[in-house]
N, C-alpha and C. Protein backbone atom coordinates (compact mmCIF):
# COMPACT_ATOMS: atom_id res chain seq x y z
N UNK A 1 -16.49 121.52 13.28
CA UNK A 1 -17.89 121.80 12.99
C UNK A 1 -18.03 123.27 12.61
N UNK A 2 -18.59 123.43 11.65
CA UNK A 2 -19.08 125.09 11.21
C UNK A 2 -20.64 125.10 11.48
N UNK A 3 -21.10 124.44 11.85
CA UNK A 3 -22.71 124.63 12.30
C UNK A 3 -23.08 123.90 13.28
N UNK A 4 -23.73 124.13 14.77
CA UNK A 4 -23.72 123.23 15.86
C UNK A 4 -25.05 122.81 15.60
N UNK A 5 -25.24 122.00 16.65
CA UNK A 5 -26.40 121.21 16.92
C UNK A 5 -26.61 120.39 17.83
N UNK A 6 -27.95 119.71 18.08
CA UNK A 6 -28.09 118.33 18.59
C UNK A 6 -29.20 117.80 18.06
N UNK A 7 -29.04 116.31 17.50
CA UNK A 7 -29.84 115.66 17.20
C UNK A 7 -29.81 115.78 15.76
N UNK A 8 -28.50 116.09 15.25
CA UNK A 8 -28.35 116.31 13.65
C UNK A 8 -28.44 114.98 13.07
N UNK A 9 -29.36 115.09 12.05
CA UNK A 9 -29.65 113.64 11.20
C UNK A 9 -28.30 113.41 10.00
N UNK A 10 -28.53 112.17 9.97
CA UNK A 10 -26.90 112.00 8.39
C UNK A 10 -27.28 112.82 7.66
N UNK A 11 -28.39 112.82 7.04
CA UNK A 11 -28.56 113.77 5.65
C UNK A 11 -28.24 115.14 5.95
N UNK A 12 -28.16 115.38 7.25
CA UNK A 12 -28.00 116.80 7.50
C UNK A 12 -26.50 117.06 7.93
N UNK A 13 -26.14 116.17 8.37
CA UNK A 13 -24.48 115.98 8.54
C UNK A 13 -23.93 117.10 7.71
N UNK A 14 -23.45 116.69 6.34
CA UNK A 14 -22.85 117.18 5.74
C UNK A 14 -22.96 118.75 5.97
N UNK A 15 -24.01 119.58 5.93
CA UNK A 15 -24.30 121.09 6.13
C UNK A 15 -23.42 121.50 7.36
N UNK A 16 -22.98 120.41 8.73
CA UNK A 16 -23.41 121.08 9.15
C UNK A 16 -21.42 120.87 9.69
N UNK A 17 -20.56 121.07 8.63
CA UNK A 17 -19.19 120.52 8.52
C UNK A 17 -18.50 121.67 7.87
N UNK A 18 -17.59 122.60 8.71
CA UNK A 18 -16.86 123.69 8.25
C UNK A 18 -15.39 123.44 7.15
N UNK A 19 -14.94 122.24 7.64
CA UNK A 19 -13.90 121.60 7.01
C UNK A 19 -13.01 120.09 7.85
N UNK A 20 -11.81 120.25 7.16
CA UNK A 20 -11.35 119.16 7.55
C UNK A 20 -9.80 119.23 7.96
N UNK A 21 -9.44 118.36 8.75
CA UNK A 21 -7.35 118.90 8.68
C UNK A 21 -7.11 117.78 9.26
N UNK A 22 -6.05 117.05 8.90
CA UNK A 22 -4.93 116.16 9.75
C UNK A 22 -5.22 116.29 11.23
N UNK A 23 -5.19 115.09 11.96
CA UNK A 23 -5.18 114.72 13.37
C UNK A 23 -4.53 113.26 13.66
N UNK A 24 -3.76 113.85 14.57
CA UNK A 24 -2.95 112.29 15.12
C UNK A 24 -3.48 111.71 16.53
N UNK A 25 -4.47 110.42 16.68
CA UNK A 25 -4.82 110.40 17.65
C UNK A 25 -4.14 109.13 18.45
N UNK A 26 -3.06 110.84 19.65
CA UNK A 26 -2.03 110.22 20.47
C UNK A 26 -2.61 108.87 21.57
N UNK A 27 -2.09 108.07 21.73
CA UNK A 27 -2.45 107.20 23.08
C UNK A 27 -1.47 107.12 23.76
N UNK A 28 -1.34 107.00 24.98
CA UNK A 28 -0.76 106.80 26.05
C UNK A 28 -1.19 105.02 26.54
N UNK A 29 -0.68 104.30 26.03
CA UNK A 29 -0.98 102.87 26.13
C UNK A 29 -1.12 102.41 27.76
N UNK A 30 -0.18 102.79 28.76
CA UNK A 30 -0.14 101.98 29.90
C UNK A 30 -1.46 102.70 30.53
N UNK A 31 -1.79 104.15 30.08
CA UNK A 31 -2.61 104.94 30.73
C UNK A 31 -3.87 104.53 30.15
N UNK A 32 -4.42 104.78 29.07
CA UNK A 32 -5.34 104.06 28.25
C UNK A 32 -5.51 102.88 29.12
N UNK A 33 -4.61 101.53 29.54
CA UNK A 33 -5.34 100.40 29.41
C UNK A 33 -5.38 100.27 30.99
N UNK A 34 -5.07 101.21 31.94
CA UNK A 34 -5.28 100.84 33.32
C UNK A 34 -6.48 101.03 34.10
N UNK A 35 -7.53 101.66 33.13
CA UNK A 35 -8.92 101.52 33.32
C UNK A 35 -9.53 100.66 32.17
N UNK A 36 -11.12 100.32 32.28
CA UNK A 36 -12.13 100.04 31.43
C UNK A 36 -11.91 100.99 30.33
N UNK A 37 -12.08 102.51 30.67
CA UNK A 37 -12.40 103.32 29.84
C UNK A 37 -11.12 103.88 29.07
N UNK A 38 -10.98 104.30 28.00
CA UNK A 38 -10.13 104.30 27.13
C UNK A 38 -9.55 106.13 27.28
N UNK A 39 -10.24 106.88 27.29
CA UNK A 39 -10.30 108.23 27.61
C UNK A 39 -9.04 108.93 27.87
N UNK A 40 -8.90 108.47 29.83
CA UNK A 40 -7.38 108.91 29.92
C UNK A 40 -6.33 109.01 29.72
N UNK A 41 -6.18 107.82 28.63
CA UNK A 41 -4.59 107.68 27.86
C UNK A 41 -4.74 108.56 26.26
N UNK A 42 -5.74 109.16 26.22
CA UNK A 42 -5.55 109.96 25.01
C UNK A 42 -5.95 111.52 25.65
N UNK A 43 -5.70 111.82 26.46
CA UNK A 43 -6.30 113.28 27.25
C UNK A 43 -5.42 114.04 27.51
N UNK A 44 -3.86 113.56 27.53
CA UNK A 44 -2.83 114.67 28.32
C UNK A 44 -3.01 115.90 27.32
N UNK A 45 -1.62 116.91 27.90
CA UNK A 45 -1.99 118.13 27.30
C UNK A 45 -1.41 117.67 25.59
N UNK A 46 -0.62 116.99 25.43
CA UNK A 46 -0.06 116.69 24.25
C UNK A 46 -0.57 116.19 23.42
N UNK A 47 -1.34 115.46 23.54
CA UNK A 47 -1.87 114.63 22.56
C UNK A 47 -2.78 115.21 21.77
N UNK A 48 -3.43 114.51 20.46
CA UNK A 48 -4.23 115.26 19.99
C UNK A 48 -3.95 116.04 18.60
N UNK A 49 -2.62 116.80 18.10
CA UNK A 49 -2.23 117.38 17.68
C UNK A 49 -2.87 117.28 16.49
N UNK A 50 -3.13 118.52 15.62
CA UNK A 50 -4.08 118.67 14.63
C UNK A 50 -3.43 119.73 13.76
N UNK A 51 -3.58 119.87 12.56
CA UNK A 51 -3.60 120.77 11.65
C UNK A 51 -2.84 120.31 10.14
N UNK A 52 -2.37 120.99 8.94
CA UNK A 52 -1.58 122.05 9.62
C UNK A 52 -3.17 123.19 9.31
N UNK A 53 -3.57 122.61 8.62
CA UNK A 53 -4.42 124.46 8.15
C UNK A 53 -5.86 123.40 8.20
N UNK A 54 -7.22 124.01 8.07
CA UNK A 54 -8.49 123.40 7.95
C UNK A 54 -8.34 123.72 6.37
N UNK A 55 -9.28 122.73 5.58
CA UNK A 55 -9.46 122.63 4.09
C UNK A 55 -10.96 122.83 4.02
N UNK A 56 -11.53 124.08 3.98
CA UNK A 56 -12.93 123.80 3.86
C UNK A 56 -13.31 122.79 3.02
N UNK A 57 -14.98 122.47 3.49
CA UNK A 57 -15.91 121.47 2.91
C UNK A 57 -16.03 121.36 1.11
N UNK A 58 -16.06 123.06 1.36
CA UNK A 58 -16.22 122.94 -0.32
C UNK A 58 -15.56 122.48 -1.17
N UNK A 59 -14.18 122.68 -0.48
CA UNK A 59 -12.60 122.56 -1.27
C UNK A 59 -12.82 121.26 -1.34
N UNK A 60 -12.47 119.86 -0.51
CA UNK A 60 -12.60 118.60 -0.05
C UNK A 60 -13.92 118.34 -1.08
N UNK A 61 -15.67 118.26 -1.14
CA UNK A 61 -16.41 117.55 -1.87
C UNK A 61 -16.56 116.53 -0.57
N UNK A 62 -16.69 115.42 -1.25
CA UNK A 62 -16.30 113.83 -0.50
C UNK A 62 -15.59 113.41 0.28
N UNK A 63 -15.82 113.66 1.84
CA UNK A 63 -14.52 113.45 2.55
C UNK A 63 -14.13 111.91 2.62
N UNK A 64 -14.99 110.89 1.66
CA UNK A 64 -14.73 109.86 2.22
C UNK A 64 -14.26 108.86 0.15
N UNK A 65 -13.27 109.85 0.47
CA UNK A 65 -12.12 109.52 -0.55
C UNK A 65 -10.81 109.74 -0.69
N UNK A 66 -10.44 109.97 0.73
CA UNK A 66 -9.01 110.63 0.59
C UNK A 66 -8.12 109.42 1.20
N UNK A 67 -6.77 109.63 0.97
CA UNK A 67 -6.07 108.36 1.32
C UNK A 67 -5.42 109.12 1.88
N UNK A 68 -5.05 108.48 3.28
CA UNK A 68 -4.69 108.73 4.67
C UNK A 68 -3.73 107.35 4.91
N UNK A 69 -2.43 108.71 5.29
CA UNK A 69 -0.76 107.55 5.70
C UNK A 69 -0.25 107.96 7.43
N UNK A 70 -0.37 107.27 7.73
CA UNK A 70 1.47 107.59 9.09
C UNK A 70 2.41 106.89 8.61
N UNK A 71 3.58 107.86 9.10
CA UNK A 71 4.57 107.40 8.88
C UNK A 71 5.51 107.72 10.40
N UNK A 72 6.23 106.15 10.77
CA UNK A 72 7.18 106.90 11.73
C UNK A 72 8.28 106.67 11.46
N UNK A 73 9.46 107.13 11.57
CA UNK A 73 10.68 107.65 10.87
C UNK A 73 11.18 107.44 9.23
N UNK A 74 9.89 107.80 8.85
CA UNK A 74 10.07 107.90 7.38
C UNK A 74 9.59 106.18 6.89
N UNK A 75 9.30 105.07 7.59
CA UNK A 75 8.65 103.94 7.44
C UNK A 75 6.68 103.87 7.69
N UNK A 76 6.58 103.46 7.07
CA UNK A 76 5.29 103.70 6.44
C UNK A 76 4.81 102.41 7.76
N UNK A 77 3.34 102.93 8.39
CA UNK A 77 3.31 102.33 9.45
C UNK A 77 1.43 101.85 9.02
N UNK A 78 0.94 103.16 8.73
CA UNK A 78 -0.93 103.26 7.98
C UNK A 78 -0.81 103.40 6.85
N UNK A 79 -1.43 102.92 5.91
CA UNK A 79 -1.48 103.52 4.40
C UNK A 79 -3.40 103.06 4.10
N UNK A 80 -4.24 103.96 4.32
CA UNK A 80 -5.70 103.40 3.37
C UNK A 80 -6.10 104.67 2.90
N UNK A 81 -7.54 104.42 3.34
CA UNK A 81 -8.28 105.53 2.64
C UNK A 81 -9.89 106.07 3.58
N UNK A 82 -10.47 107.08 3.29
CA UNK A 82 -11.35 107.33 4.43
C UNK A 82 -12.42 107.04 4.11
N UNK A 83 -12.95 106.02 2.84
CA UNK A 83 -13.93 104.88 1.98
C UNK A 83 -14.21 103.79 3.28
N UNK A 84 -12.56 103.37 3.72
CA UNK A 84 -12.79 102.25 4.59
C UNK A 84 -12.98 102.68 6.16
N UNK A 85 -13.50 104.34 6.69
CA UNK A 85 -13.62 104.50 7.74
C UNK A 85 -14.93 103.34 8.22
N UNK A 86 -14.63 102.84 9.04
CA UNK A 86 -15.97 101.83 9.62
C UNK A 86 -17.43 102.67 9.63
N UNK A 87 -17.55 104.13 10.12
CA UNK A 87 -18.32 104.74 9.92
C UNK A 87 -18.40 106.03 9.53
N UNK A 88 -19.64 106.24 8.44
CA UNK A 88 -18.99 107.25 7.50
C UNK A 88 -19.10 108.60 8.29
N UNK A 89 -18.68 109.59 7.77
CA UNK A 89 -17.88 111.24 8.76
C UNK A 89 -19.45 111.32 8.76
N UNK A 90 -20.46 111.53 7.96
CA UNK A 90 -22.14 111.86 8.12
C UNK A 90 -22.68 110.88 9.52
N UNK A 91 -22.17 109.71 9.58
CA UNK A 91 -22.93 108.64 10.33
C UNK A 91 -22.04 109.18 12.15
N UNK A 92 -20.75 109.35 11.76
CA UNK A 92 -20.51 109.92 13.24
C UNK A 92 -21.08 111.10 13.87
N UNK A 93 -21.19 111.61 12.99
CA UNK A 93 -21.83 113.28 13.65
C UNK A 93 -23.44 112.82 13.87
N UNK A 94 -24.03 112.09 13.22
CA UNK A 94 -25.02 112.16 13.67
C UNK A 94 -25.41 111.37 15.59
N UNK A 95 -24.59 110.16 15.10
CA UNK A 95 -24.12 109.44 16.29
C UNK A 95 -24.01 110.71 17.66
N UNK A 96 -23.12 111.30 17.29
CA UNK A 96 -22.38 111.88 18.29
C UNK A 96 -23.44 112.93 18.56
N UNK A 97 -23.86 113.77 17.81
CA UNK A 97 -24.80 115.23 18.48
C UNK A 97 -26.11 114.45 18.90
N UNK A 98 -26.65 113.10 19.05
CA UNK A 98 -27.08 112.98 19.76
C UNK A 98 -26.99 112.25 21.64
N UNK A 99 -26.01 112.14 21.30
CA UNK A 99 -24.97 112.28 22.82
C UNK A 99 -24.96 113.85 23.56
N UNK A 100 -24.85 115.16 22.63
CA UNK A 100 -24.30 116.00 23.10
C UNK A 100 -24.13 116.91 22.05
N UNK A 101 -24.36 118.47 22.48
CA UNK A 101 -24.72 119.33 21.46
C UNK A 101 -23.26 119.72 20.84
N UNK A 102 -23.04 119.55 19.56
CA UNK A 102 -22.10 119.82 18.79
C UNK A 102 -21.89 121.70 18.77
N UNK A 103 -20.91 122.50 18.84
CA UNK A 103 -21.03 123.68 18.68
C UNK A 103 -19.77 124.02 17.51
N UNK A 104 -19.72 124.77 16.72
CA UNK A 104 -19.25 125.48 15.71
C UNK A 104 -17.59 125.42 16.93
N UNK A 105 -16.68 125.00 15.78
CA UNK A 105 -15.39 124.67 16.63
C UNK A 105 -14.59 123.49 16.94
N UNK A 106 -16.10 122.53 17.50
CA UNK A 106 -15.91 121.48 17.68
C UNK A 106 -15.03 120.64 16.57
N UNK A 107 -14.05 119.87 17.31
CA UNK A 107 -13.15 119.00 16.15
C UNK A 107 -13.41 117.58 16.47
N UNK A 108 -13.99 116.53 15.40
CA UNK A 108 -14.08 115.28 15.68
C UNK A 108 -13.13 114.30 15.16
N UNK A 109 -12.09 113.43 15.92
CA UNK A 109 -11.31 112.52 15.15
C UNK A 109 -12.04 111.19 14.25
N UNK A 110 -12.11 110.81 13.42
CA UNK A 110 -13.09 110.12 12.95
C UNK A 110 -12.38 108.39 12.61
N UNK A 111 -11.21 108.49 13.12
CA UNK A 111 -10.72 106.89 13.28
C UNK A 111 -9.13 107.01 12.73
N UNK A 112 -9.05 105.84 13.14
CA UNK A 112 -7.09 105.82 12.59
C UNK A 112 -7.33 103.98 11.38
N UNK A 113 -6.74 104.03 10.81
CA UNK A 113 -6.70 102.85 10.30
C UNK A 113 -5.53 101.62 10.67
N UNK A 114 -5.97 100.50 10.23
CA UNK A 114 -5.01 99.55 11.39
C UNK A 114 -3.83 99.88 10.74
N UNK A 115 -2.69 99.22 11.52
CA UNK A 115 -1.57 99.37 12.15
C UNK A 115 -0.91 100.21 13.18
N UNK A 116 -1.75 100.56 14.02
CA UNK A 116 -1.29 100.70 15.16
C UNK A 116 -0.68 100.63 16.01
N UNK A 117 0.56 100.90 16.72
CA UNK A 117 1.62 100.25 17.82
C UNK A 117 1.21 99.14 18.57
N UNK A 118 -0.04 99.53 18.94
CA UNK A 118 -0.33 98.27 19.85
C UNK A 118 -0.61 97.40 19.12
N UNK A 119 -1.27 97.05 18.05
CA UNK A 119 -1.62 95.80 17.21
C UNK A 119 -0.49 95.35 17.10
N UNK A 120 0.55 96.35 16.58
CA UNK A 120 1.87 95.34 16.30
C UNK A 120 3.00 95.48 17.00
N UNK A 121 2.74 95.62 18.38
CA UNK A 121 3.48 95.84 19.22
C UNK A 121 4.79 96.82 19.06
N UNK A 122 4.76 97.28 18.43
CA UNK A 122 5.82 98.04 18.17
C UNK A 122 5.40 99.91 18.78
N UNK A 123 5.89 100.08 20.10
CA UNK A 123 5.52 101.66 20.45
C UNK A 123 6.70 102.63 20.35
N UNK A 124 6.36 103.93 20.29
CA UNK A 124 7.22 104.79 20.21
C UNK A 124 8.03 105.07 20.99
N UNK A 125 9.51 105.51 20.31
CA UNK A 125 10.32 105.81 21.55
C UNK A 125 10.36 107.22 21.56
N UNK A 126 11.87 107.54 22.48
CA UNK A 126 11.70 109.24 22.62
C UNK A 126 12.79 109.28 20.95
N UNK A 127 12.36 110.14 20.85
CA UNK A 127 13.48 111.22 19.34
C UNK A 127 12.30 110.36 17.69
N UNK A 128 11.29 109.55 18.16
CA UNK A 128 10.59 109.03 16.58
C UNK A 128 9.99 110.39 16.48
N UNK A 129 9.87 110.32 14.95
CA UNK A 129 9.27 111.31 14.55
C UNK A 129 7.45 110.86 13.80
N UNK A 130 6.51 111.49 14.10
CA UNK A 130 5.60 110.42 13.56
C UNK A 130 4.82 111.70 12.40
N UNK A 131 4.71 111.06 11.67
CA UNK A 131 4.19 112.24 10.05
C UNK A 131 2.89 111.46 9.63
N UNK A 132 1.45 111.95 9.86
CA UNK A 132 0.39 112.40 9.46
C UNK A 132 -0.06 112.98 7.89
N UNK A 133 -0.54 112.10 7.11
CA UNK A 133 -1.00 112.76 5.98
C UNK A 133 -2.24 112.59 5.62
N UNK A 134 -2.86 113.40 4.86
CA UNK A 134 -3.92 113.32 4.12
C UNK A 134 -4.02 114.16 2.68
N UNK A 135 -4.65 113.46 1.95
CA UNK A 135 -4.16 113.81 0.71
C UNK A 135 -5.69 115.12 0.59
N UNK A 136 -4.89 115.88 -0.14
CA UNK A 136 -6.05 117.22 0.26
C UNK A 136 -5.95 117.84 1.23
N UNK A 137 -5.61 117.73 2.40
CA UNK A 137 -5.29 118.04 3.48
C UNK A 137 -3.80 118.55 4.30
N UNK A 138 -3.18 118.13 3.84
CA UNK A 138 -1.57 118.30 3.98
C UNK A 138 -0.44 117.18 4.89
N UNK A 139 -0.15 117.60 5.96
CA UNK A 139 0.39 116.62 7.15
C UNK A 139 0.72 117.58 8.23
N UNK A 140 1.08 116.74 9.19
CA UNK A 140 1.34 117.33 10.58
C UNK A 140 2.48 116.12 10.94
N UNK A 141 3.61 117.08 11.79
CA UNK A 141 4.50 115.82 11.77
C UNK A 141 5.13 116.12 13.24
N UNK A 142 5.49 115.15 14.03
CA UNK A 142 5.47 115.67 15.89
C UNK A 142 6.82 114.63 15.91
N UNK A 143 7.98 115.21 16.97
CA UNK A 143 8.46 113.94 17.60
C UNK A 143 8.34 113.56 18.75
N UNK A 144 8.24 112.06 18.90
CA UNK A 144 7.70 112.04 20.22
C UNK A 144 8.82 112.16 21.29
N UNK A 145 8.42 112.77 22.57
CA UNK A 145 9.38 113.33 23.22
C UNK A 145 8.86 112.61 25.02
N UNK A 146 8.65 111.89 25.75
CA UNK A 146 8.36 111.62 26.72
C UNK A 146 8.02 113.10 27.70
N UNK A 147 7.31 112.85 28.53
CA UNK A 147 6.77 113.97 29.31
C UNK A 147 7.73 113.54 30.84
C-alpha cells in the first residue's frame, strides 16, 4: 500500500496502491489444517517470502493482466493470469480496509491460482526449489528447507 486508509471504496482502490512484487504464499499443511482457522499454518517466520524488487503502479497500469507461474524444480506446477483472480486487486482492498485500517507498507497477497500441493496431493520436500513469477514483476525463488 502507498496510501492508507479505512473504508477505501473500489474506485478508490487503485490511488491508493504503491506497487506490486512476487509473493509465495507458504502453507504449512498439517499446521493450517489442525484448526478451523487457516492462519497458523501460513504465519511461521518463513513463510511469506516476497520480492524481488516492488514495480510501481505506474510502471504495471492493469494489475489484472499479468500471467503468473510456480514452478517447483523447474516443473511447471501454476500457470494463469491475474484476469482470473476470483476477486479483483480494487475489490480486495476495499474488502479488506474495511475490516481494518490499511497503512502505507502494508503488503496484501491477493490469491494463488489452482494447483496447489494440496489439491494434488503432491507436497514439498526438503532440497525442492519453488520459483515464483510474474510477468512485469520478476520472480523470487526459495528452497524449501524444513525448520
Amino acid at each position: 500500500m502507498g496510501k492508507g486508509g479505512r473504508h477505501i471504496t473500489t474506485n478508490q482502490a487503485p490511488l491508493s496502491v504503491f506497487g506490486y512484487c512476487v509473493g509465495n504464499d507458504v502453507s504449512a499443511r498439517d499446521w493450517q489444517l489442525a484448526t478451523p482457522q487457516w492462519v497458523l499454518g501460513k504465519s511461521f517466520d518463513t513463510h511469506e517470502p516476497y520480492g524481488p524488487w516492488i514495480t510501481t503502479s505506474d510502471e504495471i497500469g492493469d494489475p489484472h493482466r499479468l500471467a503468473i507461474r510456480c514452478l517447483v524444480n523447474g516443473a511447471m506446477r501454476q500457470n494463469s493470469n491475474t484476469r482470473h483472480l476470483i476477486f479483483s486487486v480494487w475489490d480486495q482492498i476495499a474488502h479488506i480496509s474495511h475490516a481494518m485500517t490499511l497503512n502505507p507498507g502494508d503488503l496484501i497477497y491477493t490469491g494463488t491460482p489452482g494447483g496447489v500441493g494440496m489439491a494434488t496431493r503432491t507436497f514439498l520436500k526438503a532440497g525442492d526449489r519453488v520459483r515464483c513469477e510474474a510477468d512485469g514483476l520478476g520472480f523470487i525463488e526459495n528452497i524449501f528447507e524444513p525448520e
